[in-house]
Protein backbone atom coordinates (compact mmCIF):
# COMPACT_ATOMS: atom_id res chain seq x y z
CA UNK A 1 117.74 88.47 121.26
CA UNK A 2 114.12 88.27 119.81
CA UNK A 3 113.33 85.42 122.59
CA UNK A 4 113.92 87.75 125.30
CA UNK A 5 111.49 90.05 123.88
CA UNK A 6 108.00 89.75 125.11
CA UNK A 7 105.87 89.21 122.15
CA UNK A 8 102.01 89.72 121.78
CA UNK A 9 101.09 87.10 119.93
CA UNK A 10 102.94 83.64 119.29
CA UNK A 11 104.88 82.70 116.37
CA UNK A 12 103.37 82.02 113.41
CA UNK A 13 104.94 80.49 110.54
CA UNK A 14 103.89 82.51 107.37
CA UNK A 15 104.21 79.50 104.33
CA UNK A 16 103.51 79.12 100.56
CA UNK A 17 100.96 76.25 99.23
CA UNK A 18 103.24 75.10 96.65
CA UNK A 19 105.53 71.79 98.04
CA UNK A 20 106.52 68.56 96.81
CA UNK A 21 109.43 67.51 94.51
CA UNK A 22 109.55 70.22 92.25
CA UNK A 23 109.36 73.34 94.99
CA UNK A 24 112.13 71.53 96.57
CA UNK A 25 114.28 71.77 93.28
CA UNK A 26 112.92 75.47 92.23
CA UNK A 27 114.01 76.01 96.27
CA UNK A 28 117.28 74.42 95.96
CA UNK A 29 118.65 76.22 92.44
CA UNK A 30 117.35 79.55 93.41
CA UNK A 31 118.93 79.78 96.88
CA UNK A 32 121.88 77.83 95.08
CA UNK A 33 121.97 81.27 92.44
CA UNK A 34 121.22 83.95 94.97
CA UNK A 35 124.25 82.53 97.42
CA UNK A 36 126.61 82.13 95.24
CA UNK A 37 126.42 84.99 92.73
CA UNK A 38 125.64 87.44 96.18
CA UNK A 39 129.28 86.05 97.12
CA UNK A 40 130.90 87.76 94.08
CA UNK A 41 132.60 90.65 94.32
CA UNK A 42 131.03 94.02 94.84
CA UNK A 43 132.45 95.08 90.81
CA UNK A 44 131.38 91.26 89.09
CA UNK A 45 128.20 91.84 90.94
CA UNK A 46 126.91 94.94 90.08
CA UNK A 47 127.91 94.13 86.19
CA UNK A 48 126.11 91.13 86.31
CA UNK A 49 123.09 92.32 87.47
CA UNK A 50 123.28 95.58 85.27
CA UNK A 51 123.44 92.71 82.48
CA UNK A 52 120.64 91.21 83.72
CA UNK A 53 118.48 94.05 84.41
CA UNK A 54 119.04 94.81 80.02
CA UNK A 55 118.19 91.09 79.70
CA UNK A 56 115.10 91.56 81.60
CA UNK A 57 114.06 94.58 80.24
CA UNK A 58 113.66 93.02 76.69
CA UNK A 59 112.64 89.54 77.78
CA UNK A 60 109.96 90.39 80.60
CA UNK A 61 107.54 92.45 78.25
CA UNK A 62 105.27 92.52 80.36
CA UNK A 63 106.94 93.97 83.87
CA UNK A 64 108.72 96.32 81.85
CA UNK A 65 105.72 97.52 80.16
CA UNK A 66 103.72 97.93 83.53
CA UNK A 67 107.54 100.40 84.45
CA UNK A 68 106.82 102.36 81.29
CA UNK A 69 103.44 102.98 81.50
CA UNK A 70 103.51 103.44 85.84
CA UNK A 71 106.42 105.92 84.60
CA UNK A 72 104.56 107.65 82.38
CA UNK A 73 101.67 108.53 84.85
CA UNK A 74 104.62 110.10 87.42
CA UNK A 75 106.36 111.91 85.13
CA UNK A 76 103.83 113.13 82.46
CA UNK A 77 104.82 113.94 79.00
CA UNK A 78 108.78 115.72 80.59
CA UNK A 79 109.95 112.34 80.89
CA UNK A 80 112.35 111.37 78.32
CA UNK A 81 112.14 107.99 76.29
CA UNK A 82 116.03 107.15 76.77
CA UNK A 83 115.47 108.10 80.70
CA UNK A 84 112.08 106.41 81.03
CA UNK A 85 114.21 103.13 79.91
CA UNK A 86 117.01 104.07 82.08
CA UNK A 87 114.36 103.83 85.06
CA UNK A 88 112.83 100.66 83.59
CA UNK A 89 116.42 99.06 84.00
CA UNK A 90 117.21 100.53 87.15
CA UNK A 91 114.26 99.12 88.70
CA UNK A 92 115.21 95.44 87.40
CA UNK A 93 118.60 96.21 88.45
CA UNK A 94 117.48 96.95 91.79
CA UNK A 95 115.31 94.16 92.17
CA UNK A 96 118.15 91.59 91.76
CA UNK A 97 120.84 93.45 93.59
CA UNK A 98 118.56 93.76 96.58
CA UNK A 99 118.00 89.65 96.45
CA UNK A 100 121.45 89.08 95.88
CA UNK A 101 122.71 90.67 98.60
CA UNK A 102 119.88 90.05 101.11
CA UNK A 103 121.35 87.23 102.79
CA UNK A 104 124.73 88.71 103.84
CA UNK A 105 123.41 91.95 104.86
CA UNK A 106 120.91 90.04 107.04
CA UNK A 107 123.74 87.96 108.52
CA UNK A 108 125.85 90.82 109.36
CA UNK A 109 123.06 93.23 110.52
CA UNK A 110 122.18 90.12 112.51
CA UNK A 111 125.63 89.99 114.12
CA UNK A 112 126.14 93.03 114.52
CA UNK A 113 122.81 93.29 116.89
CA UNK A 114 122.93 96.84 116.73
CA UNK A 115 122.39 100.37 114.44
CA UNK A 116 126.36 100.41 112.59
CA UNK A 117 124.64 99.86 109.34
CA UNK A 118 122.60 102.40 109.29
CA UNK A 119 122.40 106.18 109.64
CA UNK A 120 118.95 107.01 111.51
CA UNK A 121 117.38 110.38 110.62
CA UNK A 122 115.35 110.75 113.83
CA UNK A 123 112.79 113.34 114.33
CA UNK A 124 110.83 114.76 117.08
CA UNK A 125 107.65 113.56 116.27
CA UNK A 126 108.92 110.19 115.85
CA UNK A 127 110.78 110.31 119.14
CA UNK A 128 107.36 111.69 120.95
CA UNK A 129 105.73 108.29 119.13
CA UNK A 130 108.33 106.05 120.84
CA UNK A 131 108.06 107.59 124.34
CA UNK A 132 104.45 107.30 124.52
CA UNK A 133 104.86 103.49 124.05
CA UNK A 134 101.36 102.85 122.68
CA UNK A 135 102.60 101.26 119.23
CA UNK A 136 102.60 102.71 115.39
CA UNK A 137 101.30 101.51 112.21
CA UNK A 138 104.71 101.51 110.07
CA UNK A 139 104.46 102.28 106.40
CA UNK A 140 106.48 101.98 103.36
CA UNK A 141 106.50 102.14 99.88
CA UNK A 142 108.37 99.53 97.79
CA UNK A 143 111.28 102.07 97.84
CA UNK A 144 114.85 100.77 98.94
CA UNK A 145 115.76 97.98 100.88
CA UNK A 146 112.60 97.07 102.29
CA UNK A 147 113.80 93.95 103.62
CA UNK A 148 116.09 94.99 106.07
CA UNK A 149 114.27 98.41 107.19
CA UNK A 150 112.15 96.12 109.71
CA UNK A 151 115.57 95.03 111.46
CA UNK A 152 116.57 99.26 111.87
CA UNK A 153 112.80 99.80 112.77
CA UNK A 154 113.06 97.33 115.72
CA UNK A 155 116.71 98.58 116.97
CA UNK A 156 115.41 102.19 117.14
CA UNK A 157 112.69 101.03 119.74
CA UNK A 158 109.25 99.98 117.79
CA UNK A 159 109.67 96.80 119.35
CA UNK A 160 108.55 94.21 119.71
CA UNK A 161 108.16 94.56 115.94
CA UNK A 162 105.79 92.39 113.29
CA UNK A 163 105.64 92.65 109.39
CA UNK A 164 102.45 91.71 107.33
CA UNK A 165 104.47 89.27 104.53
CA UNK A 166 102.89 87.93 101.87
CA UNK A 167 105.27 84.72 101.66
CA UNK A 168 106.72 83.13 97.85
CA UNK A 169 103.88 80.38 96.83
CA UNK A 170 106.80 78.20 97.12
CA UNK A 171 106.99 76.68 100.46
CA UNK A 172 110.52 75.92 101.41
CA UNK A 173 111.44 79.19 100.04
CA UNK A 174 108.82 80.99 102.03
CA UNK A 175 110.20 79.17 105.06
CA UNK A 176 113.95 79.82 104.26
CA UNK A 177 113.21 84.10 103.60
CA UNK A 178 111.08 83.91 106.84
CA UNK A 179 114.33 82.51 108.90
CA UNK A 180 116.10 84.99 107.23
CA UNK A 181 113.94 87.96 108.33
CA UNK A 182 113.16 87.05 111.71
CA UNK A 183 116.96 86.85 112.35
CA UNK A 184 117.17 90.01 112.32
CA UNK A 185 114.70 91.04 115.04
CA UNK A 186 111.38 91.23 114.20
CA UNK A 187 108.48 88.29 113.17
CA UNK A 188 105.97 87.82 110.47
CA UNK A 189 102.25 87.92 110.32
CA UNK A 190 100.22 86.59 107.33
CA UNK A 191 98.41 89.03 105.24
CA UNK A 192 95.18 87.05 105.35
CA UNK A 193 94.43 87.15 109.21
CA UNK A 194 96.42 90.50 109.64
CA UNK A 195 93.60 92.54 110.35
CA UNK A 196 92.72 90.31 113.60
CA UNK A 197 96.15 89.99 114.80
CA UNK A 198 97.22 93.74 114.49
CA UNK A 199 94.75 95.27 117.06
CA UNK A 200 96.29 92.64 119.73
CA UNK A 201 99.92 93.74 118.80
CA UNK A 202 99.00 97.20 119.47
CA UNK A 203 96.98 96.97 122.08
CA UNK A 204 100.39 95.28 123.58
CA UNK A 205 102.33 98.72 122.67
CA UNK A 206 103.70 96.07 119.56
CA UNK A 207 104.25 98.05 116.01
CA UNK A 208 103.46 96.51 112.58
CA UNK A 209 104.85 96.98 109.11
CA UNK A 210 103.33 97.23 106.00
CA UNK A 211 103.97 98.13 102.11
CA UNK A 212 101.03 100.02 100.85
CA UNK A 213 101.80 101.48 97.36
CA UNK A 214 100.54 98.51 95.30
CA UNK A 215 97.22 97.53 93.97
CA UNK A 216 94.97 96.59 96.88
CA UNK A 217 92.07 93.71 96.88
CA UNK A 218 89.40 92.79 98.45
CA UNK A 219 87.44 95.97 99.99
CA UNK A 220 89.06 99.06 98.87
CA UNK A 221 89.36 102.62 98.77
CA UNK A 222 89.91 105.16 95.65
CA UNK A 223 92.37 107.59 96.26
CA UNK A 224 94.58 110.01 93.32
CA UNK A 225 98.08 108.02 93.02
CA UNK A 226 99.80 110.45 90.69
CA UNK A 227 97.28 111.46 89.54
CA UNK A 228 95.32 108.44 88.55
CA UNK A 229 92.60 106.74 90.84
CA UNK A 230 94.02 103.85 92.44
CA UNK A 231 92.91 101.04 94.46
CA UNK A 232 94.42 101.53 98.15
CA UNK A 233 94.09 99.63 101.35
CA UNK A 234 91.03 100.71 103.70
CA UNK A 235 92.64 98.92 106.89
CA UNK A 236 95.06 101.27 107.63
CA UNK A 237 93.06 104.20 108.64
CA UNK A 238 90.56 101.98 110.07
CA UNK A 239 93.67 100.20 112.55
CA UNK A 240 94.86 103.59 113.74
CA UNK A 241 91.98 105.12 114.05
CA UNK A 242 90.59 102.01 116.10
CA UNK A 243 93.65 101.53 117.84
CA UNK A 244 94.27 105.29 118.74
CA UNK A 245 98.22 105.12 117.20
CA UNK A 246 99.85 107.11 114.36
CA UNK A 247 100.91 106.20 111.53
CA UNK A 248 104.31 106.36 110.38
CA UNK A 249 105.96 106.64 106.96
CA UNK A 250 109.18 105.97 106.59
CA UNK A 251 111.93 105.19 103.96
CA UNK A 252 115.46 103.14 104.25
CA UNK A 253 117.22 104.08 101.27
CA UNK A 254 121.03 103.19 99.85
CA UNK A 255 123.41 106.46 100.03
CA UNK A 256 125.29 106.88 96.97
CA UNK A 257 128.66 107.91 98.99
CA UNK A 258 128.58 104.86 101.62
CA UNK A 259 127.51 101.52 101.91
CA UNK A 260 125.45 102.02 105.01
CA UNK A 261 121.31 102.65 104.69
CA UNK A 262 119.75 105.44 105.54
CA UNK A 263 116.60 105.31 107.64
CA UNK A 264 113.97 108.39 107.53
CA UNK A 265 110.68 109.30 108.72
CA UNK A 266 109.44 112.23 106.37
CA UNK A 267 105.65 112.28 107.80
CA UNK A 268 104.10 111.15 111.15
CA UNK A 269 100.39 111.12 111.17
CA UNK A 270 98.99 111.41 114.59
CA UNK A 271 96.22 110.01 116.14
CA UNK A 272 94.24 113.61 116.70
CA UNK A 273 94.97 114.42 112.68
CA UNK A 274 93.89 111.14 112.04
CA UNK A 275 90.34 111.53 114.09
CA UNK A 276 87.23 112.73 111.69
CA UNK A 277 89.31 111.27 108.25
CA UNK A 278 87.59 108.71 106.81
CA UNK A 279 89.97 105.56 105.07
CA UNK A 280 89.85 107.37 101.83
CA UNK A 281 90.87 110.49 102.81
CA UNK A 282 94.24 108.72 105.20
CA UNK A 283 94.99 106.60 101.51
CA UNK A 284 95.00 110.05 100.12
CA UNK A 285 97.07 111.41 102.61
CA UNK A 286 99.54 108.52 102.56
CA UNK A 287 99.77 108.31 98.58
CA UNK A 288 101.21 112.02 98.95
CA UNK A 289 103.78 111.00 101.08
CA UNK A 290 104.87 108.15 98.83
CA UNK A 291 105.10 110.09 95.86
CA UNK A 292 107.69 112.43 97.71
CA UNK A 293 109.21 109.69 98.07
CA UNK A 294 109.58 108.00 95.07
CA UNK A 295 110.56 110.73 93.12
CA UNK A 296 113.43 111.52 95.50
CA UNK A 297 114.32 108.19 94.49
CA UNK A 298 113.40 106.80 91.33
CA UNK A 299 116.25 104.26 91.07
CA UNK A 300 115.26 102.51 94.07
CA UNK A 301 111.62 102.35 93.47
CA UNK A 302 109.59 98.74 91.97
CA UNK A 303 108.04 100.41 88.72
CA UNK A 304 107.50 97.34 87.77
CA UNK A 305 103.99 96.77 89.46
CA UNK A 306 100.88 96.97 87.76
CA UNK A 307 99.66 99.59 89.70
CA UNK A 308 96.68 100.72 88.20
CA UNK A 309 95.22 97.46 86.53
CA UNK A 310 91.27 96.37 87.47
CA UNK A 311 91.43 93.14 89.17
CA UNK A 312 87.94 92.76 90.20
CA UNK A 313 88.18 89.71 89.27
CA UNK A 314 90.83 88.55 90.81
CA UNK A 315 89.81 90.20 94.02
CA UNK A 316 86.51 87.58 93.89
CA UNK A 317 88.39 84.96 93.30
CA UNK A 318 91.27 86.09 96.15
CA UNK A 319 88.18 86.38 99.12
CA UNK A 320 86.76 82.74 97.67
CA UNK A 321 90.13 81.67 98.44
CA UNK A 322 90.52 82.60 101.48
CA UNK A 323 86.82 82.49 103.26
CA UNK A 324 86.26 86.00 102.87
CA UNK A 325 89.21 87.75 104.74
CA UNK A 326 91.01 89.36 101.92
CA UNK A 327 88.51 92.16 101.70
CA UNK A 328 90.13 93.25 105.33
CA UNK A 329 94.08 91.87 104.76
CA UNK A 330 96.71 94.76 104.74
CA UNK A 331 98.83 94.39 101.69
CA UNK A 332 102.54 92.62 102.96
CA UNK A 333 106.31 93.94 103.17
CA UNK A 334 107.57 91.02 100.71
């Protein structure tokens, strides 16, 4: 299906740097786990990784401390220790049932070709966005199943559809999750780079996903993020402003009474309420909107980032890297 489409820009393969011997093992015995523990049954898998969410909890201090203390800035002094740890859990619990059963979701939704998995909550706005044909910024928070929002995204008609990924470090897995994501529809784009490709893929009516609720690098913006100044991507607002196309937030979420996803768009941000806001004040505007979010959902939600850490530092040492172009990259959907 994807070669039919007719897409903006060629393929690109989006790769880790790390190779040799050892990736090929780390490659070999983590596919080897996530395949055959994702074929358990739906009961022995949700045990095991509720047993290895408590594992994790206690044995990754550090993640789990970042959970607490991200936590603690949401919720304020009204949240609970026994619930605060029930969230810590649920987030590692998340995390490894979403890997597990990544591959044979993808395969089916891949089969399938079509919507059956999913129950889209369109809106007005969003259906005036997809008549116009002139392309959307698409953004998410790492909330749900992230991974296989792209492949709804595309079937509902922001298509063709690209993905800013920033890809494992190790490079036969990077290659293996990209032929698993662009089976379903849609293609990557590297992070670095990104903000050069994207104005071609919209100019070409093209849409491009992004996660933008972690720590940006490079140049950034401060914006409140619960309540604490965070460090927030600048190239969004810049892109749709430049590009004249609204930005769209949106959410794909598990439902506790069926197995199928749930797609939503609370907020779209159009191009005239965009026009006159600077890139702090659209990271202000978007932060709102994933807060919403993630308190609708805390069980679904990666508390396990470091959201609010410094990392000048690192951020030097990132555009050294890289020749300079991380101070313009959009962060990736992983």
């Amino acid at each position: 299906m994807s070669e039919l489409r007719n897409w903006p820009i060629p393929a690109t393969v989006v790769e880790g740097d790390r190779q040799g011997s050892g990736a090929h093992v780390q490659y070999w015995l983590a596919r080897g786990a996530i395949e055959s523990l994702g074929a358990l049954p739906g009961p022995l898998r949700r045990t095991f990784t509720q047993v290895l969410a408590r594992l994790a909890t206690r044995v990754l201090a550090r993640p789990s401390s970042n959970a607490r203390k991200y936590l603690s800035s949401a919720y304020g002094p009204t949240l609970a220790p026994a619930r605060r740890e029930e969230l810590v859990r649920a987030a590692w619990r998340f995390l490894a049932l979403s890997a597990l059963e990544f591959p044979r979701a993808a395969a089916r939704i891949g089969r399938e070709g079509d919507l059956r998995s999913f129950d889209v909550h369109m809106t007005k706005e969003v259906e005036q966005v997809l008549a116009a044909k002139r392309g959307a910024l698409i953004v998410a928070a790492h909330l749900g199943e992230v991974e296989l929002a792209p492949a709804a995204l595309a079937r509902v008609g922001f298509d063709p559809f690209y993905v800013v990924s920033r890809p494992p470090r190790n490079r036969p897995l990077s290659r293996y999750a990209q032929r698993q994501r662009e089976r379903l529809g849609y293609r990557l784009i590297p992070r670095h780079g990104a903000f050069d490709l994207i104005p071609k893929i919209l100019a070409a009516g093209g849409s491009v996903g992004m996660l933008l609720d972690q720590r940006a690098r490079g140049r950034t913006v401060t914006a409140p993020f619960f309540g604490r100044p965070a460090a927030c991507e600048r190239s969004p607002g810049i892109l749709a402003r430049r590009g004249g196309v609204p930005i769209v937030v949106i959410a794909c979420v598990r439902q506790s009474h069926t197995s199928r996803l749930a797609l939503t768009f609370p907020r779209v941000f159009t191009p005239e309420e965009l026009r006159g806001k600077d890139p702090q004040e659209i990271a202000q505007l978007l932060n709102r909107e994933f807060e919403q979010l993630i308190l609708a959902y805390p069980e679904q939600y990666l508390w396990l980032h470091d959201r609010f850490r410094e990392s000048g530092s690192a951020d030097r040492a990132s555009k050294r890297k890289s020749g300079g172009t991380a101070a313009q990259s959009p962060s990736a959907l992983p």
